[in-house]
N, C-alpha and C. Protein backbone atom coordinates (compact mmCIF):
# COMPACT_ATOMS: atom_id res chain seq x y z
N UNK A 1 75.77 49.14 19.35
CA UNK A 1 74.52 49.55 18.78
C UNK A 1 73.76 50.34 19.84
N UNK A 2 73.13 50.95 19.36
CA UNK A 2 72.27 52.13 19.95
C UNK A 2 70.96 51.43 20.68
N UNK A 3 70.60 52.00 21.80
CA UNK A 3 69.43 50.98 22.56
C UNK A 3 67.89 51.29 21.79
N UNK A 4 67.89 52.50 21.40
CA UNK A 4 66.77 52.95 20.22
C UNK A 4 66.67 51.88 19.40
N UNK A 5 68.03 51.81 18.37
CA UNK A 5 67.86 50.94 17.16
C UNK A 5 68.01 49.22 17.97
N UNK A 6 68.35 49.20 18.60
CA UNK A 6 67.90 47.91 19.12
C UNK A 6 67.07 47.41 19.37
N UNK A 7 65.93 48.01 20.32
CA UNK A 7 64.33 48.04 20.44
C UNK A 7 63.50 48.23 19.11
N UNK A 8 63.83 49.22 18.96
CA UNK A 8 63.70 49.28 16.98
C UNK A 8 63.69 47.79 16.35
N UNK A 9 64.61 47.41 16.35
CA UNK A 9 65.07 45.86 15.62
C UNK A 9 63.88 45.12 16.06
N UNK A 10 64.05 44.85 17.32
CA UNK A 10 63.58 43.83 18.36
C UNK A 10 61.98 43.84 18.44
N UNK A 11 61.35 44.88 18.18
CA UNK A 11 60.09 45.25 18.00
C UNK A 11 59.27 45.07 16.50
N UNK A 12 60.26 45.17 15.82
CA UNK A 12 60.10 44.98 14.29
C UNK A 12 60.32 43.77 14.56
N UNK A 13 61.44 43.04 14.49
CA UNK A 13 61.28 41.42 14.40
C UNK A 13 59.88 40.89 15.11
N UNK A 14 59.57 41.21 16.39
CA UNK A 14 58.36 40.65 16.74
C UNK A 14 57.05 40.75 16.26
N UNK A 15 57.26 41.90 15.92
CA UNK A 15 55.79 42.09 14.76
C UNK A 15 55.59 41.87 13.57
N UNK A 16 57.28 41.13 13.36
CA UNK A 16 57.21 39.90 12.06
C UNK A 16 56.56 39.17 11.80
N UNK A 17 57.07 38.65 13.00
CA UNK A 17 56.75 36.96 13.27
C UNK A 17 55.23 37.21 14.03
N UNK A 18 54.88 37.90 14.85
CA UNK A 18 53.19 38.18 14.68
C UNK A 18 52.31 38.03 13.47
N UNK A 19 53.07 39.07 12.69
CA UNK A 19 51.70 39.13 11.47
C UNK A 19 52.01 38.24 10.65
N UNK A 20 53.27 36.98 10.47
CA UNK A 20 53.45 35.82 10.12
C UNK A 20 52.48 34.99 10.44
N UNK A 21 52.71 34.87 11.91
CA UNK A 21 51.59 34.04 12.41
C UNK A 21 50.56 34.03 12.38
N UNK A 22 50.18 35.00 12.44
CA UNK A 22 48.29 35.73 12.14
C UNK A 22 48.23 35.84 10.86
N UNK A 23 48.95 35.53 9.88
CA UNK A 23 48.70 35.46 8.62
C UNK A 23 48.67 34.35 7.84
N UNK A 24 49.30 32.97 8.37
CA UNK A 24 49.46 31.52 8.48
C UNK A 24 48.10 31.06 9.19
N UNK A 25 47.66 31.67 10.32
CA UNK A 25 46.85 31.04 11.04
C UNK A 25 45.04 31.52 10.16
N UNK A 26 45.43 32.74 10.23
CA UNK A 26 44.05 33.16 8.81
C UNK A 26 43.69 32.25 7.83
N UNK A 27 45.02 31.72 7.04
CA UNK A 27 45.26 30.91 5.92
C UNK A 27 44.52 29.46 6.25
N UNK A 28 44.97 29.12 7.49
CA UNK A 28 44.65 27.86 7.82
C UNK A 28 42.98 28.11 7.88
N UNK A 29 42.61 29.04 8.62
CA UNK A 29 41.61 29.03 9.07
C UNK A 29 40.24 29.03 8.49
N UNK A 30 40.81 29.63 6.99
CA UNK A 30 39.91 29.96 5.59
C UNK A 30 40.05 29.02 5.08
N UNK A 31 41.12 28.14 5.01
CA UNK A 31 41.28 26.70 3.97
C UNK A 31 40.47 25.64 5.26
N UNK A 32 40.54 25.48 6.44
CA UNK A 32 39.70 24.67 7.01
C UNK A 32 38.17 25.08 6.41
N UNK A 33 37.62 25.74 6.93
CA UNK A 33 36.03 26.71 6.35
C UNK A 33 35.43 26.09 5.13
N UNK A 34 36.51 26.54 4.31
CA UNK A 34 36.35 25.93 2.77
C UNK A 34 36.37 24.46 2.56
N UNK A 35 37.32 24.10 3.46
CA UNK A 35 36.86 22.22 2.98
C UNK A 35 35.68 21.88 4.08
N UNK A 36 35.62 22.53 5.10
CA UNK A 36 34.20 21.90 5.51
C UNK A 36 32.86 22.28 4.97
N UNK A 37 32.94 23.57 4.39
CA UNK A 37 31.84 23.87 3.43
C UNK A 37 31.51 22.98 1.87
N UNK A 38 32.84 22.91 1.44
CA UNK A 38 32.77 21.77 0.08
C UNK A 38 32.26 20.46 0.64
N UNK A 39 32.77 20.24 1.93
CA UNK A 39 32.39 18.61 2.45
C UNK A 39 30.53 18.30 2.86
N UNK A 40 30.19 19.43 3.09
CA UNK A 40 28.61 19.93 3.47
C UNK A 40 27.80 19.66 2.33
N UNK A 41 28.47 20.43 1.50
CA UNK A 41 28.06 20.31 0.11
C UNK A 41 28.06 18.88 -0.46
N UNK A 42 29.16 18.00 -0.74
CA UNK A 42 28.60 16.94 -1.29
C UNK A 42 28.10 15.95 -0.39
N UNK A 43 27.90 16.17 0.27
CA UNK A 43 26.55 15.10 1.42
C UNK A 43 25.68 15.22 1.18
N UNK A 44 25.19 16.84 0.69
CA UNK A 44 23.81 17.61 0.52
C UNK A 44 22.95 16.70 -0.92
N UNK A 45 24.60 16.74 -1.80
CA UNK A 45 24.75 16.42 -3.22
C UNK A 45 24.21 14.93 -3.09
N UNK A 46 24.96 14.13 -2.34
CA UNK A 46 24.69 12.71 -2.17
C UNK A 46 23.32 12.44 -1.47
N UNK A 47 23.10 13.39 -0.94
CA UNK A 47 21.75 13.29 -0.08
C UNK A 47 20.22 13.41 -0.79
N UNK A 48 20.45 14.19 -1.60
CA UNK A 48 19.62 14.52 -2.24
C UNK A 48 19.53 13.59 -3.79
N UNK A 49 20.65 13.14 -4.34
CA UNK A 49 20.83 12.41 -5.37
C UNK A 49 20.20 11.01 -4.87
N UNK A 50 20.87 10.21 -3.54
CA UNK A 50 19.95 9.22 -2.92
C UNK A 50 18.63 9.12 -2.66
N UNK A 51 18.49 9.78 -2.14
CA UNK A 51 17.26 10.46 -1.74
C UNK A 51 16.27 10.36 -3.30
N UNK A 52 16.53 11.10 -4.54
CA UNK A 52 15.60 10.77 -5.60
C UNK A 52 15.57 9.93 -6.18
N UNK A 53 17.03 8.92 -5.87
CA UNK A 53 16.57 7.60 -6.73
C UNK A 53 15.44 6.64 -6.18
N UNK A 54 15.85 6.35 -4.59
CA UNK A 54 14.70 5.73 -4.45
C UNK A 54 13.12 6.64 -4.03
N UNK A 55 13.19 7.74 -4.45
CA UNK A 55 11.96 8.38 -5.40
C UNK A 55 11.63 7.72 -6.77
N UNK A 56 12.58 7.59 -7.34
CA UNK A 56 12.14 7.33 -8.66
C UNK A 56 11.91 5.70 -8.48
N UNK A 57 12.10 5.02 -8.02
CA UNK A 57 12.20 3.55 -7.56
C UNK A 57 10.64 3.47 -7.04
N UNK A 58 10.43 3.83 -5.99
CA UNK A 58 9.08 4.12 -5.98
C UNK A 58 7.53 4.48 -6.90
N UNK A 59 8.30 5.66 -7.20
CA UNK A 59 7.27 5.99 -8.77
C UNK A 59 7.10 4.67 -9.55
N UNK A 60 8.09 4.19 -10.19
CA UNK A 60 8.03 2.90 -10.77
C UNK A 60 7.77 1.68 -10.33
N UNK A 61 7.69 1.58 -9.27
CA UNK A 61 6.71 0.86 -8.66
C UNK A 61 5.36 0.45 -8.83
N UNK A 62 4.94 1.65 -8.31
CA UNK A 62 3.58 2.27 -8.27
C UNK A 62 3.13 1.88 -10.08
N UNK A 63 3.57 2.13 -10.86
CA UNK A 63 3.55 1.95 -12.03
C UNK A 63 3.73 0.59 -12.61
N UNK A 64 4.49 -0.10 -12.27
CA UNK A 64 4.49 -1.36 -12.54
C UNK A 64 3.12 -2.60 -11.83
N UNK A 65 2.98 -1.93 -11.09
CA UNK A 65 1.92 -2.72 -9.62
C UNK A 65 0.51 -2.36 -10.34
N UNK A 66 0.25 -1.20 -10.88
CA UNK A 66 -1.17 -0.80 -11.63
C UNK A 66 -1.02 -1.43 -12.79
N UNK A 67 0.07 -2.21 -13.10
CA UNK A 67 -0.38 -2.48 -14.72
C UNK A 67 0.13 -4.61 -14.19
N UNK A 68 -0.06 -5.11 -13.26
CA UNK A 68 -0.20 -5.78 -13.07
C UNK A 68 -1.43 -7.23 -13.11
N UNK A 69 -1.09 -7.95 -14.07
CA UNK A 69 -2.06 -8.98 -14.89
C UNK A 69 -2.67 -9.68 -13.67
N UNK A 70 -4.17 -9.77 -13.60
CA UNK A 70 -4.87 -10.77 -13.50
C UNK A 70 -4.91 -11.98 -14.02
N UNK A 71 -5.01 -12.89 -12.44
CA UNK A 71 -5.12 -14.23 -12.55
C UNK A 71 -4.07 -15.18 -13.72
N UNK A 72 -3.04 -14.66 -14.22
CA UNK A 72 -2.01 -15.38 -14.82
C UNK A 72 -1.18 -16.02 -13.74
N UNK A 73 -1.00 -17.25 -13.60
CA UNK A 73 0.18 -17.23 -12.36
C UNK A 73 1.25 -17.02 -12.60
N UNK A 74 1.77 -17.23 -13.78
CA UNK A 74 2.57 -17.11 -14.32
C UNK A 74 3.80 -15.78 -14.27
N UNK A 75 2.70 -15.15 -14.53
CA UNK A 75 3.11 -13.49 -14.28
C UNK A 75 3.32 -13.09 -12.95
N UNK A 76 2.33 -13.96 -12.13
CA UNK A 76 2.07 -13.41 -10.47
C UNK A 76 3.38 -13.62 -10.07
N UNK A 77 3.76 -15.15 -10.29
CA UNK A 77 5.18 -15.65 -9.71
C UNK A 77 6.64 -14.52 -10.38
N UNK A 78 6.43 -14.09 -11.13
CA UNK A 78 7.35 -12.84 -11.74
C UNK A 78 7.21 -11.48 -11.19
N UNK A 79 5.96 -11.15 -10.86
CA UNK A 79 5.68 -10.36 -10.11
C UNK A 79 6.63 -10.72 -8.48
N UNK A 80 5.74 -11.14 -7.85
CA UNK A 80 6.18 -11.78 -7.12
C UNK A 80 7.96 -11.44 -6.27
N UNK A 81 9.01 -11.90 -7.48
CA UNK A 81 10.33 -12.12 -7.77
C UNK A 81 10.65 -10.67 -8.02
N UNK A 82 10.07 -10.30 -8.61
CA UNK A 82 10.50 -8.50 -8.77
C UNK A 82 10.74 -7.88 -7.71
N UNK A 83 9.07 -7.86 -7.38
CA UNK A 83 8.97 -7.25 -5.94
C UNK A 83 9.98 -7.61 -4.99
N UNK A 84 10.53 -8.73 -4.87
CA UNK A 84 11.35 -8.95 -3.40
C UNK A 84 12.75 -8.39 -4.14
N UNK A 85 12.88 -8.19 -5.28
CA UNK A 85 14.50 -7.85 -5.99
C UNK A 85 14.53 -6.52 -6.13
N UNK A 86 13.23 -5.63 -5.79
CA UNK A 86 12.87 -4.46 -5.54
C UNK A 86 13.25 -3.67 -4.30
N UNK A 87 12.88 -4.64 -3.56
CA UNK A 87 12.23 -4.20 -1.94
C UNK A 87 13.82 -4.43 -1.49
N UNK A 88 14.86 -5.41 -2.18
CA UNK A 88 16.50 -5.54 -1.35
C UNK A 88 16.73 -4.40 -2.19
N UNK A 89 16.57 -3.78 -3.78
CA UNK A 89 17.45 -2.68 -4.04
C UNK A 89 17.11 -1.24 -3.45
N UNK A 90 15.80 -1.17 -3.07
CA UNK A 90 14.96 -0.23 -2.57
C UNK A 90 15.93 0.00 -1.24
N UNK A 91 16.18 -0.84 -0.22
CA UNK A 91 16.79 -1.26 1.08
C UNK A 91 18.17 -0.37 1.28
N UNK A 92 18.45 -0.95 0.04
CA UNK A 92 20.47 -0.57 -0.30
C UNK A 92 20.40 0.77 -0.66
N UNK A 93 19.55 1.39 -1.57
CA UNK A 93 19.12 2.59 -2.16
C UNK A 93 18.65 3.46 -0.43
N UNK A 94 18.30 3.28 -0.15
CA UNK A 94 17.84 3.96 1.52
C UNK A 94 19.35 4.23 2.45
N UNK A 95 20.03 2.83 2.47
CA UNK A 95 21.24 2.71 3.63
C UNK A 95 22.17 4.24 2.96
N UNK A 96 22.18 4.54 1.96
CA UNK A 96 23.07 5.24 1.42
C UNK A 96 23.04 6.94 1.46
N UNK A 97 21.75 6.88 1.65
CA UNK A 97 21.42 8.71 2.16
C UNK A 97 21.71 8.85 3.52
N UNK A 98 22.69 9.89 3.40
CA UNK A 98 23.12 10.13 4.87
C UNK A 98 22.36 11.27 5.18
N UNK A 99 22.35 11.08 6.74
CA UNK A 99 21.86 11.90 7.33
C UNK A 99 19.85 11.68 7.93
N UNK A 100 19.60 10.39 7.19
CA UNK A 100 18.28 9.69 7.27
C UNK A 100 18.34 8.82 7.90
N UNK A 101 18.45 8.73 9.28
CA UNK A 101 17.88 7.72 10.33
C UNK A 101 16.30 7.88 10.47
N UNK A 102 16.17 8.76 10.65
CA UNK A 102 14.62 8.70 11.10
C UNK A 102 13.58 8.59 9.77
N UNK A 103 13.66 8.82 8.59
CA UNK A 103 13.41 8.33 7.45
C UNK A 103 13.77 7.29 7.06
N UNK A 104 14.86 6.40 7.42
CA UNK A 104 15.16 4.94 6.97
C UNK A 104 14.13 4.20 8.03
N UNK A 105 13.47 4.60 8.66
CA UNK A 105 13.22 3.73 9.89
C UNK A 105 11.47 3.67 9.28
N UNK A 106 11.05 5.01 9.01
CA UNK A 106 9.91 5.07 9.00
C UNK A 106 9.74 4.45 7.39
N UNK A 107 10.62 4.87 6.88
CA UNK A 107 10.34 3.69 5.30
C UNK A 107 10.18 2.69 5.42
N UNK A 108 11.67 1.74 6.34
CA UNK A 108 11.85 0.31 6.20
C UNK A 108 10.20 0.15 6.66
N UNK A 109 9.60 0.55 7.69
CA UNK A 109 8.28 0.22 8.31
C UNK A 109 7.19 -0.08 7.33
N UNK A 110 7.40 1.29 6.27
CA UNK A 110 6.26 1.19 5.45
C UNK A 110 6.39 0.07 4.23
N UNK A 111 7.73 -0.05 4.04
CA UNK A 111 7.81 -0.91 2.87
C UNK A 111 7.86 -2.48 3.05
N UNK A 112 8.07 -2.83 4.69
CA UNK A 112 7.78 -4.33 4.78
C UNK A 112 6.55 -4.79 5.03
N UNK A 113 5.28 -3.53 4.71
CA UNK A 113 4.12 -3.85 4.27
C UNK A 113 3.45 -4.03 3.03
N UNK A 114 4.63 -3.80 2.06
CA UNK A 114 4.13 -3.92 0.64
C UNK A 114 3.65 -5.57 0.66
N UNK A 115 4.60 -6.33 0.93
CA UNK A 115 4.26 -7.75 0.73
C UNK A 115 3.29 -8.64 1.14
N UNK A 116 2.27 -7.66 2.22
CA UNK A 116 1.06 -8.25 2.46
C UNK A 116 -0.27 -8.22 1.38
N UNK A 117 -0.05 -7.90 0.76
CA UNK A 117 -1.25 -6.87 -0.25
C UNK A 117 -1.71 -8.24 -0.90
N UNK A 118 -1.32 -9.45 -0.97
CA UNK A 118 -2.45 -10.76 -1.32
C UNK A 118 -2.82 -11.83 -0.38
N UNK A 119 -2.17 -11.43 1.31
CA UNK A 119 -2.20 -12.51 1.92
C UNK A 119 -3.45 -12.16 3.09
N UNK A 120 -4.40 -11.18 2.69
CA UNK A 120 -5.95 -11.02 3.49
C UNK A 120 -6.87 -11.09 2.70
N UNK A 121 -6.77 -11.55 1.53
CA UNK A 121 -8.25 -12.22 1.08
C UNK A 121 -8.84 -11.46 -0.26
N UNK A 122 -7.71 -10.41 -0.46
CA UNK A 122 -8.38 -9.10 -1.06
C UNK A 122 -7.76 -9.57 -2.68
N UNK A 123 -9.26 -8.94 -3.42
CA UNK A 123 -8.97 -9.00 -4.73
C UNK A 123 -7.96 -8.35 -5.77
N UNK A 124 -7.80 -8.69 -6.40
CA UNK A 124 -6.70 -8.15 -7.03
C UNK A 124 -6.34 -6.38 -7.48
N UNK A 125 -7.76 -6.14 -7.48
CA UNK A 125 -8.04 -4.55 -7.57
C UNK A 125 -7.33 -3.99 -6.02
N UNK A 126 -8.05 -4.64 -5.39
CA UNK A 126 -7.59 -4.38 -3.77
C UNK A 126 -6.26 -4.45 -3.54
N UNK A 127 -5.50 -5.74 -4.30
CA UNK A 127 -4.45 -5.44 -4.10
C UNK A 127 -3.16 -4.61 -4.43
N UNK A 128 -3.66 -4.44 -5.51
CA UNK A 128 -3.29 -2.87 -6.24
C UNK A 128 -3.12 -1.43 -5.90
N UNK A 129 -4.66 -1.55 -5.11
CA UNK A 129 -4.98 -0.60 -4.18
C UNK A 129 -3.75 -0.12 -3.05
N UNK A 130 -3.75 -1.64 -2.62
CA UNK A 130 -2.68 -1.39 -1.36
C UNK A 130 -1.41 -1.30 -1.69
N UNK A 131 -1.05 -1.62 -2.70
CA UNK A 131 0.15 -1.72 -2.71
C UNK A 131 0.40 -0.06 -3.38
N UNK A 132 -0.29 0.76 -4.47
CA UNK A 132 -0.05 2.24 -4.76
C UNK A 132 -0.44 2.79 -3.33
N UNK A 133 -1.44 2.78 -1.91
CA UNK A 133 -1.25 3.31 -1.13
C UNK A 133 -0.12 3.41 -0.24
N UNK A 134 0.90 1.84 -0.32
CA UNK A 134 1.67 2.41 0.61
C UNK A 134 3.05 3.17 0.00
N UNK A 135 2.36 2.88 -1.24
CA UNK A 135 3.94 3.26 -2.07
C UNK A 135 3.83 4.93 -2.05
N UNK A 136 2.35 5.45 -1.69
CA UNK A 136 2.43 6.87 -1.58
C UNK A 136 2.60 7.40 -0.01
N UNK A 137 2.37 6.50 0.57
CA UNK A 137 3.37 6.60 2.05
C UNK A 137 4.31 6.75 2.29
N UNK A 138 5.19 5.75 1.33
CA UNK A 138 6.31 6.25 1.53
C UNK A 138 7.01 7.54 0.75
N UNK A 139 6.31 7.59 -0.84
CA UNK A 139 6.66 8.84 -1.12
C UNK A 139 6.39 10.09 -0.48
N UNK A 140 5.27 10.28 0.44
CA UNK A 140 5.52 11.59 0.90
C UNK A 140 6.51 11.50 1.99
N UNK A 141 6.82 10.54 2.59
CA UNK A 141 7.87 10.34 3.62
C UNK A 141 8.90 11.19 3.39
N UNK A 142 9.16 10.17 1.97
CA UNK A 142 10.93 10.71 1.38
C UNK A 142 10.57 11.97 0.74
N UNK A 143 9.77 12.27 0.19
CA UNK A 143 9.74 13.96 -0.50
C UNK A 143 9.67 14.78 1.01
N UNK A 144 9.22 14.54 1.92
CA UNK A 144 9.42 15.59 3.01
C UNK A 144 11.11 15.85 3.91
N UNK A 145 11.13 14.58 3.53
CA UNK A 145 12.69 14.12 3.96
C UNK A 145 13.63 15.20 2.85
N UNK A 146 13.38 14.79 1.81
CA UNK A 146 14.30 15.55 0.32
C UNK A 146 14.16 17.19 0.76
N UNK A 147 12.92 18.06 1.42
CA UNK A 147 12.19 19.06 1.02
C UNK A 147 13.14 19.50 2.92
N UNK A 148 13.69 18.56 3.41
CA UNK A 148 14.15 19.04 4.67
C UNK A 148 12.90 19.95 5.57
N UNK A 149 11.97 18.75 5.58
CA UNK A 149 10.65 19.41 6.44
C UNK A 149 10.81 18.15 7.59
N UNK A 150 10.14 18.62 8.57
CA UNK A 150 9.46 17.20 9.22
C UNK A 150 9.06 16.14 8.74
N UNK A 151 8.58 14.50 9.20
CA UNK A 151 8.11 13.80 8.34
C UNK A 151 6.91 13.56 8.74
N UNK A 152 5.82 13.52 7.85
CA UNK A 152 4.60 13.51 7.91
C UNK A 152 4.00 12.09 9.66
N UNK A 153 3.80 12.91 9.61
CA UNK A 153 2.91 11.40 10.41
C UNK A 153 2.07 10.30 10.05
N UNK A 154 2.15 9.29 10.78
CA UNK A 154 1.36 7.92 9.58
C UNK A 154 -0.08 8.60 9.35
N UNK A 155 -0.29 8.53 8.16
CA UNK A 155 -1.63 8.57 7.54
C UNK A 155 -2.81 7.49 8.31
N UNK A 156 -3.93 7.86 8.36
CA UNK A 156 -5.06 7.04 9.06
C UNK A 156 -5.04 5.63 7.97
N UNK A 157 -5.34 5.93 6.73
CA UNK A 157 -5.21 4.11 6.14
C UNK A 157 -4.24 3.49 5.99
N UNK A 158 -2.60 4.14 6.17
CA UNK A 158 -1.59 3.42 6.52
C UNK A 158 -1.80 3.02 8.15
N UNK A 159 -2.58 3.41 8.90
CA UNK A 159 -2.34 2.97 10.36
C UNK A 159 -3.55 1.63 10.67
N UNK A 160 -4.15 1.84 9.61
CA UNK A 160 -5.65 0.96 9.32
C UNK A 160 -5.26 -0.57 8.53
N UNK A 161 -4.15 -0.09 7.65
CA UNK A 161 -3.47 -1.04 6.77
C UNK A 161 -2.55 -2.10 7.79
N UNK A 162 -1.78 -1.40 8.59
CA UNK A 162 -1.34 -2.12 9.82
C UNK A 162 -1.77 -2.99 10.76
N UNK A 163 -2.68 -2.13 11.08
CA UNK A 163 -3.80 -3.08 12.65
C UNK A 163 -4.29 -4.28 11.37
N UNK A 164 -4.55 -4.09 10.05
CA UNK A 164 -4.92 -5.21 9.61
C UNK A 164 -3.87 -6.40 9.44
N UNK A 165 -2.69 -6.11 9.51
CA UNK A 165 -1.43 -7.10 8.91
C UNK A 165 -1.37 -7.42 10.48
N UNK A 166 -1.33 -7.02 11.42
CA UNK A 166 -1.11 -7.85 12.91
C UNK A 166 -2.25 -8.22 13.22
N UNK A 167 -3.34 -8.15 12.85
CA UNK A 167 -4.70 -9.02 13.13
C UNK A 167 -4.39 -10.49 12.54
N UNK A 168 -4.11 -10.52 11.05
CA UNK A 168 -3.99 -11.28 10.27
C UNK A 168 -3.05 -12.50 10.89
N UNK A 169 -1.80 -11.69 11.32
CA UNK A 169 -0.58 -12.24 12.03
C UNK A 169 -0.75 -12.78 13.31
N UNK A 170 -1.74 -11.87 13.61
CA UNK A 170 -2.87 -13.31 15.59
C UNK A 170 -3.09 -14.06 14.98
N UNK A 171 -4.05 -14.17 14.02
CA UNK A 171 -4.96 -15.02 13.68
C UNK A 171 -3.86 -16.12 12.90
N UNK A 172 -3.01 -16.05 12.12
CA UNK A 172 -2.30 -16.98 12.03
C UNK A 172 -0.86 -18.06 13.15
N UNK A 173 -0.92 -16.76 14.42
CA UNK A 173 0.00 -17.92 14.96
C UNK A 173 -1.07 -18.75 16.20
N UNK A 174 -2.07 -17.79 16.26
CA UNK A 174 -3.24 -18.27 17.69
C UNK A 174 -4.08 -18.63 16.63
N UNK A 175 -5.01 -19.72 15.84
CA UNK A 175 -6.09 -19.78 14.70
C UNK A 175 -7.30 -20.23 15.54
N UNK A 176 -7.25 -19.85 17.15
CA UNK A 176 -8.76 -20.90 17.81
C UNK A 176 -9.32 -19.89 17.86
């Protein structure tokens, strides 16, 4: 064989198996892309789907708490039982949005103050009061969270609502 058509050959075969390879490796490289873009996507999907239920968990809250009966105990003790069967699904409903550490943290905060709202003295209007304020604490939390903004900073009567639940909490483990 001729040293032309040999180099010939030999040059062609290599720029076979080049644009093989660079054509395998493209392939790979577009099918990686694509599943990490689909995978982005349903986090976003799950994120945002989590994310509005316990929105809507909230809302209904807030709604159930304003239409809450006076002086029945009856009801109170049902009340009561809700709320804490609330506040564990509310919990589980939170663990599940990914990508919310710093929103699970600042919720759990706000929502293990719901349960003070009859134990400072306050009337039942009052307690109503407190309990739709913190429930709108935490909704703007999570709507800023959903809206991929910053998260608000504590509000002055959520920070007022506080210093009152650890006053309360001296005064019950120190009472002199």
């Amino acid at each position: 064989m001729q040293t032309e058509t040999l180099v010939g050959l030999i040059s062609g075969l290599g720029g076979a198996v080049i644009g093989a390879g660079g054509a395998l490796l493209g392939a790979w490289l577009q099918q990686h892309h694509q599943a990490k873009t689909a995978k982005e996507q349903r986090r976003d999907e799950r994120r945002f789907t989590a994310g509005r239920m316990a929105l809507d968990m909230l809302i209904r809250l807030r709604r159930v708490a304003a239409n809450r009966s006076e002086g029945d105990t009856e009801s109170e003790n049902a009340w009561v039982d809700e709320l804490v069967e609330w506040t564990t699904t509310f919990d589980a409903a939170l663990l599940v949005v990914p990508d919310g550490d710093e929103m699970r943290e600042r919720m759990f905060e706000v929502v293990r103050h719901l349960g003070y709202y009859d134990v400072l003295g306050q009337t039942h209007s009052q307690g109503n009061g407190w309990i739709d304020a913190t429930c709108m604490e935490a909704i703007e939390i999570l709507s800023a969270f959903l809206r991929e903004e910053a998260l608000p900073p504590r509000s002055q009567p959520f920070v007022d609502r506080v210093g009152m639940v650890e006053a309360h909490l001296r005064a019950q483990t120190n009472p002199s």
